[in-house]
C-alpha atoms as a PDB file:
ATOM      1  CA  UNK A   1       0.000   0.000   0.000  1.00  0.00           C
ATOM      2  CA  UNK A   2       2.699   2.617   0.688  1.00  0.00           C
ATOM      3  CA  UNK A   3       4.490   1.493  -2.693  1.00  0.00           C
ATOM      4  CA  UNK A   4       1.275   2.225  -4.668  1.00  0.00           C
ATOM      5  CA  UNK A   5       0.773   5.246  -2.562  1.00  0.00           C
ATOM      6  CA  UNK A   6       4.431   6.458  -3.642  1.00  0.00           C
ATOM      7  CA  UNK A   7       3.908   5.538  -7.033  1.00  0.00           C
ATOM      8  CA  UNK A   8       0.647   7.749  -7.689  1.00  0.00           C
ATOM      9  CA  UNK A   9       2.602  10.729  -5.857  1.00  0.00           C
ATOM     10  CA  UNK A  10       5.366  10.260  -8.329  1.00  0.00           C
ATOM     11  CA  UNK A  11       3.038   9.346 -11.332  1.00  0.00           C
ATOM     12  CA  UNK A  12       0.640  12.177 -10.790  1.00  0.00           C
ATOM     13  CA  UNK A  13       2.125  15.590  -9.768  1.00  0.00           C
ATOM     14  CA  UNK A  14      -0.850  17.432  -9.059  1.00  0.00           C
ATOM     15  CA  UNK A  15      -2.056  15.175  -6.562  1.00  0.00           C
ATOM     16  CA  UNK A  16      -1.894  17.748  -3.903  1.00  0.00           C
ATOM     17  CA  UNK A  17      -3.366  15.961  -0.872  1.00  0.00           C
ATOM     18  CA  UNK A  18      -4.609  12.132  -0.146  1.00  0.00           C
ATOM     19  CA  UNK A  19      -6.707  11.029   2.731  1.00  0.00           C
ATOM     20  CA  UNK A  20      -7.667   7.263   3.443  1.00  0.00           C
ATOM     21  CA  UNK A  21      -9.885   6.830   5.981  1.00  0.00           C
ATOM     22  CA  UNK A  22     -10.677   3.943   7.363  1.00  0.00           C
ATOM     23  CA  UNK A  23      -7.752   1.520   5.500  1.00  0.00           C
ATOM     24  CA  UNK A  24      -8.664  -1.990   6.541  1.00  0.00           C
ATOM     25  CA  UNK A  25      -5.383  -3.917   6.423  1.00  0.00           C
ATOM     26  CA  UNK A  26      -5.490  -8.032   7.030  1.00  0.00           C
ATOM     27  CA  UNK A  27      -3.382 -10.607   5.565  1.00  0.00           C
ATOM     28  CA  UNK A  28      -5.470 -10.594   2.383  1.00  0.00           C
ATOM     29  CA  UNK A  29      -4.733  -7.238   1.601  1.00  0.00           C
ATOM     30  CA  UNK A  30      -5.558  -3.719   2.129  1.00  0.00           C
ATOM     31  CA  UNK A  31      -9.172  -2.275   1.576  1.00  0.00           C
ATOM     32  CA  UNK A  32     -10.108   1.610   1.492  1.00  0.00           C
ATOM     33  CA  UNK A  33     -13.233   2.537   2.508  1.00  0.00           C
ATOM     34  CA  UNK A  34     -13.063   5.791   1.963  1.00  0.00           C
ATOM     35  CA  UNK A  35     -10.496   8.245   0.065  1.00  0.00           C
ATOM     36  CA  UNK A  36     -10.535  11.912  -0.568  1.00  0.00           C
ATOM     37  CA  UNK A  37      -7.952  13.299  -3.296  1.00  0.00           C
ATOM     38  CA  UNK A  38      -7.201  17.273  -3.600  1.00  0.00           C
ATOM     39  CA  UNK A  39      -5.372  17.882  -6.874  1.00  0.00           C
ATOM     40  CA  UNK A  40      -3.608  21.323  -7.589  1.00  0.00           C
ATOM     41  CA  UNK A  41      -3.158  22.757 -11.697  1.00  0.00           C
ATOM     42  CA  UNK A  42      -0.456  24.148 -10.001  1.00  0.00           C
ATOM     43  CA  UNK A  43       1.869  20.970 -10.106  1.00  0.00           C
ATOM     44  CA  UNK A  44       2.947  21.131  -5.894  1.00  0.00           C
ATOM     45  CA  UNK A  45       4.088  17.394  -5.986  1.00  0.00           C
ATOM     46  CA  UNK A  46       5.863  14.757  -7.819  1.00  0.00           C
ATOM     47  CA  UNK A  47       9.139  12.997  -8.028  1.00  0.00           C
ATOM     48  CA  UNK A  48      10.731  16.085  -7.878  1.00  0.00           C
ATOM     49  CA  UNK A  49       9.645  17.048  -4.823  1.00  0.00           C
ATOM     50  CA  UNK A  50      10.808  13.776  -3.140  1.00  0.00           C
ATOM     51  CA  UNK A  51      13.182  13.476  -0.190  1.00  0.00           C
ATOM     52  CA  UNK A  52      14.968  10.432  -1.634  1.00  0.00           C
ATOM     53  CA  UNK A  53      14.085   9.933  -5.270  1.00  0.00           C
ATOM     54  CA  UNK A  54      11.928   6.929  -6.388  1.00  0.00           C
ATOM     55  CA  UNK A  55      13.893   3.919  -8.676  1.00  0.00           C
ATOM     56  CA  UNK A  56      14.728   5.488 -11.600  1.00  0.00           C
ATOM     57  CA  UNK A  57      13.378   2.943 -14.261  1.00  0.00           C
ATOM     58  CA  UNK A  58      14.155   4.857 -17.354  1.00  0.00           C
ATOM     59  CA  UNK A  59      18.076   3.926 -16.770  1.00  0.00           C
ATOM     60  CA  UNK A  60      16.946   0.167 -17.213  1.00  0.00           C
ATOM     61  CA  UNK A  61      18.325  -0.862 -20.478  1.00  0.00           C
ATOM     62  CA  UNK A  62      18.386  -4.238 -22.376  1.00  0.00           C
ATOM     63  CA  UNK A  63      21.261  -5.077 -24.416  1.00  0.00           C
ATOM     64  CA  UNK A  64      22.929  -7.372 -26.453  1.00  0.00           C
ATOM     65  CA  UNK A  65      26.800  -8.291 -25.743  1.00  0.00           C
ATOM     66  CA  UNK A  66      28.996 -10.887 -26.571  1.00  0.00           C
ATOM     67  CA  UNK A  67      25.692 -13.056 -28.094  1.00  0.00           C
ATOM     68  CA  UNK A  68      24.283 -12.903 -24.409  1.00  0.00           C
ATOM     69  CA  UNK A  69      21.061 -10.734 -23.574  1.00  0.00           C
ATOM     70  CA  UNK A  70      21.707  -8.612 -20.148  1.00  0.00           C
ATOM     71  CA  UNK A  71      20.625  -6.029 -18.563  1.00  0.00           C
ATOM     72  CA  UNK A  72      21.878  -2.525 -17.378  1.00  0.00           C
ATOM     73  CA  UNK A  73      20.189  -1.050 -14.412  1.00  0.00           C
ATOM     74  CA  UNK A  74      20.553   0.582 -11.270  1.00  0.00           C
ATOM     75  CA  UNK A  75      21.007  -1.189  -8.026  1.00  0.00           C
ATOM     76  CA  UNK A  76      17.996  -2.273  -6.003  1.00  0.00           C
ATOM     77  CA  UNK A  77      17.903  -3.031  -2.069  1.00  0.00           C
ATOM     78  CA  UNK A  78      16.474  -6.303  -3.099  1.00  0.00           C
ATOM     79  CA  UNK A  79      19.702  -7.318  -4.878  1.00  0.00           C
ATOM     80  CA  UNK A  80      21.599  -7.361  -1.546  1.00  0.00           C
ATOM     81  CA  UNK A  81      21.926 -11.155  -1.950  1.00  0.00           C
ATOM     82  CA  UNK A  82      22.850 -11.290  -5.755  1.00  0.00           C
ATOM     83  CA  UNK A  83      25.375  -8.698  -4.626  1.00  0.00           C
ATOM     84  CA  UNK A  84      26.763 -10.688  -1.598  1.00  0.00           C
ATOM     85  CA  UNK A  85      27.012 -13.633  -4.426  1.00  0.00           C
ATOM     86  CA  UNK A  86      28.885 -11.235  -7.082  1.00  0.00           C
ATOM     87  CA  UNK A  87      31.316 -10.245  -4.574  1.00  0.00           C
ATOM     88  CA  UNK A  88      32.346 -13.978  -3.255  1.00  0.00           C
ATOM     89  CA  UNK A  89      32.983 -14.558  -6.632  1.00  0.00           C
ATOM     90  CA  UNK A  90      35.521 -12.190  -7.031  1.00  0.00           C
ATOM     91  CA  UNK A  91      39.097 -13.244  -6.871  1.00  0.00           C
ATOM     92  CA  UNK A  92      41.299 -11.589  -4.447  1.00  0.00           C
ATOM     93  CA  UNK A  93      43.441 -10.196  -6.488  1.00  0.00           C
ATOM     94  CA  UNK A  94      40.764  -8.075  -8.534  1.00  0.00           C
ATOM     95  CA  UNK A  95      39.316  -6.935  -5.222  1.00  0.00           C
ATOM     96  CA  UNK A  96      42.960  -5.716  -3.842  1.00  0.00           C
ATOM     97  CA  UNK A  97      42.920  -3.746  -7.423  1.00  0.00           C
ATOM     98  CA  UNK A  98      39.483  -1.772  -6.726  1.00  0.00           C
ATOM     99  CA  UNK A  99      39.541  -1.086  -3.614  1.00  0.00           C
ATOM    100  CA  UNK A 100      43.490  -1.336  -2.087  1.00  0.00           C
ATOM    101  CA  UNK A 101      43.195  -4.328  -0.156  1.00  0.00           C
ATOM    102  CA  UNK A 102      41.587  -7.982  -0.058  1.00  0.00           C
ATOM    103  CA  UNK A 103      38.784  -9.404   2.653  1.00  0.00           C
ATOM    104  CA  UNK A 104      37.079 -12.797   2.349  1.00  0.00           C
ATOM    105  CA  UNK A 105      33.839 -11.408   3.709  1.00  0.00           C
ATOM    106  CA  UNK A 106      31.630  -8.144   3.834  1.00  0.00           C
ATOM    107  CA  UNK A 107      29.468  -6.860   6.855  1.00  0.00           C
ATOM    108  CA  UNK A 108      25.421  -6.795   6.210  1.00  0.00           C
ATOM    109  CA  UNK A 109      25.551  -3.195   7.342  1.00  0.00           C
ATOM    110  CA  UNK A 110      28.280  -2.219   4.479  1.00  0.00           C
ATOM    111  CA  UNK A 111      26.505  -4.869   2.183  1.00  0.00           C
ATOM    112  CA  UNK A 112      23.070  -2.721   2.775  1.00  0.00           C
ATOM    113  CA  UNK A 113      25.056   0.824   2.171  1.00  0.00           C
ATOM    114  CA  UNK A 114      26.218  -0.907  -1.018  1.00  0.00           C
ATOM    115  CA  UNK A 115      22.468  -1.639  -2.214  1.00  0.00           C
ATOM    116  CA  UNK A 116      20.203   0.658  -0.434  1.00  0.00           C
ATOM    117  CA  UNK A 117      20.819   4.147  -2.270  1.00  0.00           C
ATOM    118  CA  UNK A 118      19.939   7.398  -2.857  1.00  0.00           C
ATOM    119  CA  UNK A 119      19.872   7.522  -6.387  1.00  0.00           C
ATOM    120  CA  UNK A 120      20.136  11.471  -6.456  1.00  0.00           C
ATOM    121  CA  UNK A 121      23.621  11.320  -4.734  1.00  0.00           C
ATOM    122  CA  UNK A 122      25.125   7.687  -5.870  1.00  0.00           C
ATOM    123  CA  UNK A 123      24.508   5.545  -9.156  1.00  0.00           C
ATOM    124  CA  UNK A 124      25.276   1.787  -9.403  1.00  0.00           C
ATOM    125  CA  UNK A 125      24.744   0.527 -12.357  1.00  0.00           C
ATOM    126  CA  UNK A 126      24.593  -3.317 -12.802  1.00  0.00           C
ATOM    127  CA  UNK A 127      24.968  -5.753 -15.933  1.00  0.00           C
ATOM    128  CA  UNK A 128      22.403  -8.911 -15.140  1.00  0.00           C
ATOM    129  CA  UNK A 129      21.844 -11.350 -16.952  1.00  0.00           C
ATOM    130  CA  UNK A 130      19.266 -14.543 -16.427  1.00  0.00           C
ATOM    131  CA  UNK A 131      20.646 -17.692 -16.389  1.00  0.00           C
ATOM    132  CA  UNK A 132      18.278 -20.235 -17.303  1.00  0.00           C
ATOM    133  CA  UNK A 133      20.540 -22.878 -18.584  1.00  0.00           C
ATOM    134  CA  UNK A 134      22.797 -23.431 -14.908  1.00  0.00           C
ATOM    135  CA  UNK A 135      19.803 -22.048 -13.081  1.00  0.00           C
ATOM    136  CA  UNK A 136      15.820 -23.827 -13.720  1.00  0.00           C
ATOM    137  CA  UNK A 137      14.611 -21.267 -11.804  1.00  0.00           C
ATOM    138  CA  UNK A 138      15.943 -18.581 -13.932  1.00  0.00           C
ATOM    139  CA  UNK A 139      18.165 -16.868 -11.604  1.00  0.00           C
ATOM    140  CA  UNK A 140      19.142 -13.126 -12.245  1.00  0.00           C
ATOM    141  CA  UNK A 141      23.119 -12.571 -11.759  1.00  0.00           C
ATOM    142  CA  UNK A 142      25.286  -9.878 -11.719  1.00  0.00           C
ATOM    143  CA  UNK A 143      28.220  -9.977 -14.165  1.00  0.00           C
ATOM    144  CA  UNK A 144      29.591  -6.205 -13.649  1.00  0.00           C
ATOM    145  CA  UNK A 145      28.923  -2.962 -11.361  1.00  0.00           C
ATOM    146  CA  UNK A 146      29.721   0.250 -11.905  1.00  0.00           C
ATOM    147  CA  UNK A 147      29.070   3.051  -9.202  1.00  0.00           C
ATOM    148  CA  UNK A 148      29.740   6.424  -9.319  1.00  0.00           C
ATOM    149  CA  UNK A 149      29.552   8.875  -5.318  1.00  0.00           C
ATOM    150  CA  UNK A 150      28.709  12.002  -6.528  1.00  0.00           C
ATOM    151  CA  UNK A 151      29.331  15.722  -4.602  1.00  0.00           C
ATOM    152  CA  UNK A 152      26.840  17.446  -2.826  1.00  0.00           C
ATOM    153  CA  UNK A 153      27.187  20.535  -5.710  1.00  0.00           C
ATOM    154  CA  UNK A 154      27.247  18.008  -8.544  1.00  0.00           C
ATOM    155  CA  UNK A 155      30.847  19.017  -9.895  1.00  0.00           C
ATOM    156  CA  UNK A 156      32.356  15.729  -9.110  1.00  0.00           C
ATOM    157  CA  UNK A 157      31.751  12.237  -8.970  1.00  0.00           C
ATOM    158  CA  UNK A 158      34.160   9.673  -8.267  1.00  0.00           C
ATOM    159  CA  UNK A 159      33.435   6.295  -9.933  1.00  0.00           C
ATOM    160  CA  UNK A 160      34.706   2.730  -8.906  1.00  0.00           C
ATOM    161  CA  UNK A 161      34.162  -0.379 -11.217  1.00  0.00           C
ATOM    162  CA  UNK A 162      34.461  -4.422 -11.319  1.00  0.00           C
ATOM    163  CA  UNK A 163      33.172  -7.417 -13.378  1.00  0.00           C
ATOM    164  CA  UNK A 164      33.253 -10.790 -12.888  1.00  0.00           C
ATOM    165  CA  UNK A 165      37.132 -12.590 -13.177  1.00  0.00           C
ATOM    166  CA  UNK A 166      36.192 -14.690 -15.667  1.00  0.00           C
ATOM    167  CA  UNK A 167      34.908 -11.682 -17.698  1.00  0.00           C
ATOM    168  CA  UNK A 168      37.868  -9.605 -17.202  1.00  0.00           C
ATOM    169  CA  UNK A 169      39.166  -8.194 -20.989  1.00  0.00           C
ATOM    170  CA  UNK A 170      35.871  -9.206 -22.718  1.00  0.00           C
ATOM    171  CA  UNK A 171      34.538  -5.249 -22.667  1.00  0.00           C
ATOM    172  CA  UNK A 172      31.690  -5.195 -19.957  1.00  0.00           C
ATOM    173  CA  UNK A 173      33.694  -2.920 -18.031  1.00  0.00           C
ATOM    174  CA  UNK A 174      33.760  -0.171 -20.772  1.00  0.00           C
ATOM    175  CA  UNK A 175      29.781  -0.789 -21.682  1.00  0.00           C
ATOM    176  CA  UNK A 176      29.166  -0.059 -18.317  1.00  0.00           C
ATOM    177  CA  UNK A 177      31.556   2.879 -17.746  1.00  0.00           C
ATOM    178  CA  UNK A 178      30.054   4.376 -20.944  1.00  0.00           C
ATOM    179  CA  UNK A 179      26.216   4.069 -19.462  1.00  0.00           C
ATOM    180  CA  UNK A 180      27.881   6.221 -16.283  1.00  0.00           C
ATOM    181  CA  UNK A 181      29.097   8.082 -18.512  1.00  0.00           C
ATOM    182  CA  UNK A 182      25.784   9.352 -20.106  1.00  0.00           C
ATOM    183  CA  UNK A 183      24.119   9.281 -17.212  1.00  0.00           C
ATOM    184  CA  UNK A 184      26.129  11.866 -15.788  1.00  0.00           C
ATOM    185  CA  UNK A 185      26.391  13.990 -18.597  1.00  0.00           C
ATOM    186  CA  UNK A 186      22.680  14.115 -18.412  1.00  0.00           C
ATOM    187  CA  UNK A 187      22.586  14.835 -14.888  1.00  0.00           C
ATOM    188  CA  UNK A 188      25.177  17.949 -15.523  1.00  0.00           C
ATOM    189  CA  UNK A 189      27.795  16.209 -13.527  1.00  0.00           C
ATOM    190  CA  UNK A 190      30.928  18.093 -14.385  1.00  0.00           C
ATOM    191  CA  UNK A 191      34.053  16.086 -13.546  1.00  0.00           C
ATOM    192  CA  UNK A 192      34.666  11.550 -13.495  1.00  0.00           C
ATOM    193  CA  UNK A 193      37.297  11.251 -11.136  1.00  0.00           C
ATOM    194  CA  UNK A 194      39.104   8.364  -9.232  1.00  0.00           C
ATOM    195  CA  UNK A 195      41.817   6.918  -8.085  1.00  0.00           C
ATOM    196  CA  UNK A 196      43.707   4.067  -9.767  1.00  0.00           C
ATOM    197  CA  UNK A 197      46.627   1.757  -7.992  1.00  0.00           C
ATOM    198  CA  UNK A 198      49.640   2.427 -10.754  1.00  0.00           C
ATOM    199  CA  UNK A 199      49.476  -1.285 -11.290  1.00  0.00           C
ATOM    200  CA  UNK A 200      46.162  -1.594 -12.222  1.00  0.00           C
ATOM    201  CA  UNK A 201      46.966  -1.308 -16.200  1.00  0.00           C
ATOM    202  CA  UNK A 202      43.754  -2.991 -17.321  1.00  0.00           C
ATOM    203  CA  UNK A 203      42.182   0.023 -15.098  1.00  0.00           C
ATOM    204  CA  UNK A 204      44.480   2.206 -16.633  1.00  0.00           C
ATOM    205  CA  UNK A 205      44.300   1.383 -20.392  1.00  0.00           C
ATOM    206  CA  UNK A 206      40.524   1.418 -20.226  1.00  0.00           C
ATOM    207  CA  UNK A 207      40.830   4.974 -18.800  1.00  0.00           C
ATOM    208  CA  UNK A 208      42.792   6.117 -21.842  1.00  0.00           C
ATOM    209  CA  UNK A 209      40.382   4.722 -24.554  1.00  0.00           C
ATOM    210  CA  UNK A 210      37.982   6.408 -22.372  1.00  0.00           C
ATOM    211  CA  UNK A 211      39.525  10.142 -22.595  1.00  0.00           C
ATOM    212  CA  UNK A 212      40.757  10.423 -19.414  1.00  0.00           C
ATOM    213  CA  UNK A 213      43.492  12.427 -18.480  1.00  0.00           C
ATOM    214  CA  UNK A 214      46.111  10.039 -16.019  1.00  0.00           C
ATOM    215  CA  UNK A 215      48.005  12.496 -13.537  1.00  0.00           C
ATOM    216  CA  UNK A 216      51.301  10.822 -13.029  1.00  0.00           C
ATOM    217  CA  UNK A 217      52.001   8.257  -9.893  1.00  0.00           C
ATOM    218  CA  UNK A 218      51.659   9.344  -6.132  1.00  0.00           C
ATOM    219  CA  UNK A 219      54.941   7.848  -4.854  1.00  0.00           C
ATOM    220  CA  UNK A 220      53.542   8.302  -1.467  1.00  0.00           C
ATOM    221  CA  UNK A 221      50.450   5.511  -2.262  1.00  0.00           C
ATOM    222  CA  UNK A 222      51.316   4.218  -5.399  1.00  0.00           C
ATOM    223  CA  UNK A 223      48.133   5.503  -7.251  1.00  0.00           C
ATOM    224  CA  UNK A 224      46.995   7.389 -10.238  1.00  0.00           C
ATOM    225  CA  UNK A 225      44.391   9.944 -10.832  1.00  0.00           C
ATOM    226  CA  UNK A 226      42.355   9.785 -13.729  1.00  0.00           C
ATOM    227  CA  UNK A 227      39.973  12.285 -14.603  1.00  0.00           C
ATOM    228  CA  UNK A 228      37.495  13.317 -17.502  1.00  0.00           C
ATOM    229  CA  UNK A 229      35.599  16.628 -17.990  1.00  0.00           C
ATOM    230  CA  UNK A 230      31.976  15.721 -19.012  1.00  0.00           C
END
């Protein structure tokens, strides 16, 4: 009931006021009895006027790679489990590269950060894909994420990004980093940014074909900025 009720606010911007009363709520359902609706020419409402933005849907993209029909969309808090799977599949060594160091496990609270976002602040973009021929039940799994923390004034966002080890070099990376890409531009994001160990070079050479501009090595850390004006 509150998911319809937040869809019709987002849907319908001149919805200016709702009142249910009584709502009848069992385990069969939910029942109004009685509803009044005040709408306003005027517009008040809407998505834009949310706290937290709804699930932006219109970033959901289907695509064809490699043969293989997937999927691009944003993270969902429902994928926390898919997302605890794509990360145990990770080899060490890929997760030292992203983010500096390795760990066999993750905590619920970080896994939940990770999935639960605000999309007006963070986007995490996933590449799915349903796998009915391992899978009967037709399983959605994640093959790549992309996610990209972006400033409180917009001007930059830095972006982090892994696929699957067994995908490494096959070009998911750069399909996704070109959907963040887009996304941002449309957004009015003005600066990618983020920081790359120097011996990441599939990192690095992928920022290149990209346009980005690689500062030269931090001797102090060992890393790389890369950065691209949008």
């Amino acid at each position: 009931m509150l998911i319809a009720v937040s869809d019709l606010l987002a849907d319908l911007p001149e919805l200016a006021e709702l009142d249910i009363n009584p709502l009848l709520v069992d385990a069969q359902g939910a029942v109004a009895l009685d509803a009044r609706i005040r709408v306003d020419a005027a517009a008040p409402g809407g998505a834009a006027h949310f706290a937290i933005l709804p699930y932006p849907q219109q970033w959901v993209e289907q695509v064809a790679w490699r043969g293989r029909a997937i999927t691009l969309r944003p993270i969902r808090p429902e994928d926390e489990a898919q997302h605890l799977a794509f990360l145990a599949d990770l080899a060490p060594e890929d997760v030292r590269l992203r983010v500096f160091y390795s760990r066999r496990s993750i905590a619920h609270s970080e896994l939940a950060r990770l999935t639960q976002v605000d999309h007006a602040r963070e986007i995490t973009f996933l590449a799915t894909e349903t796998d009915t021929d391992s899978d009967p039940t037709g399983a959605e799994r994640t093959l790549g994420v992309a996610r990209a923390v972006i400033d409180p004034d917009n001007h930059d966002a830095e972006f982090g990004i892994i696929v699957r080890s067994s995908l490494k070099g096959a070009g998911l990376g750069e399909l996704l980093m070109h959907k963040l890409i887009r996304t941002l531009r449309e957004r009015g994001t003005r600066r990618l940014v983020a920081l790359v160990l120097a011996e990441n070079r599939r990192m690095l050479d992928l920022a290149r074909e990209l346009g980005f501009t690689l500062a030269p090595t931090d001797t102090q850390d060992g890393t790389r900025q890369v950065v691209l004006e949008l």
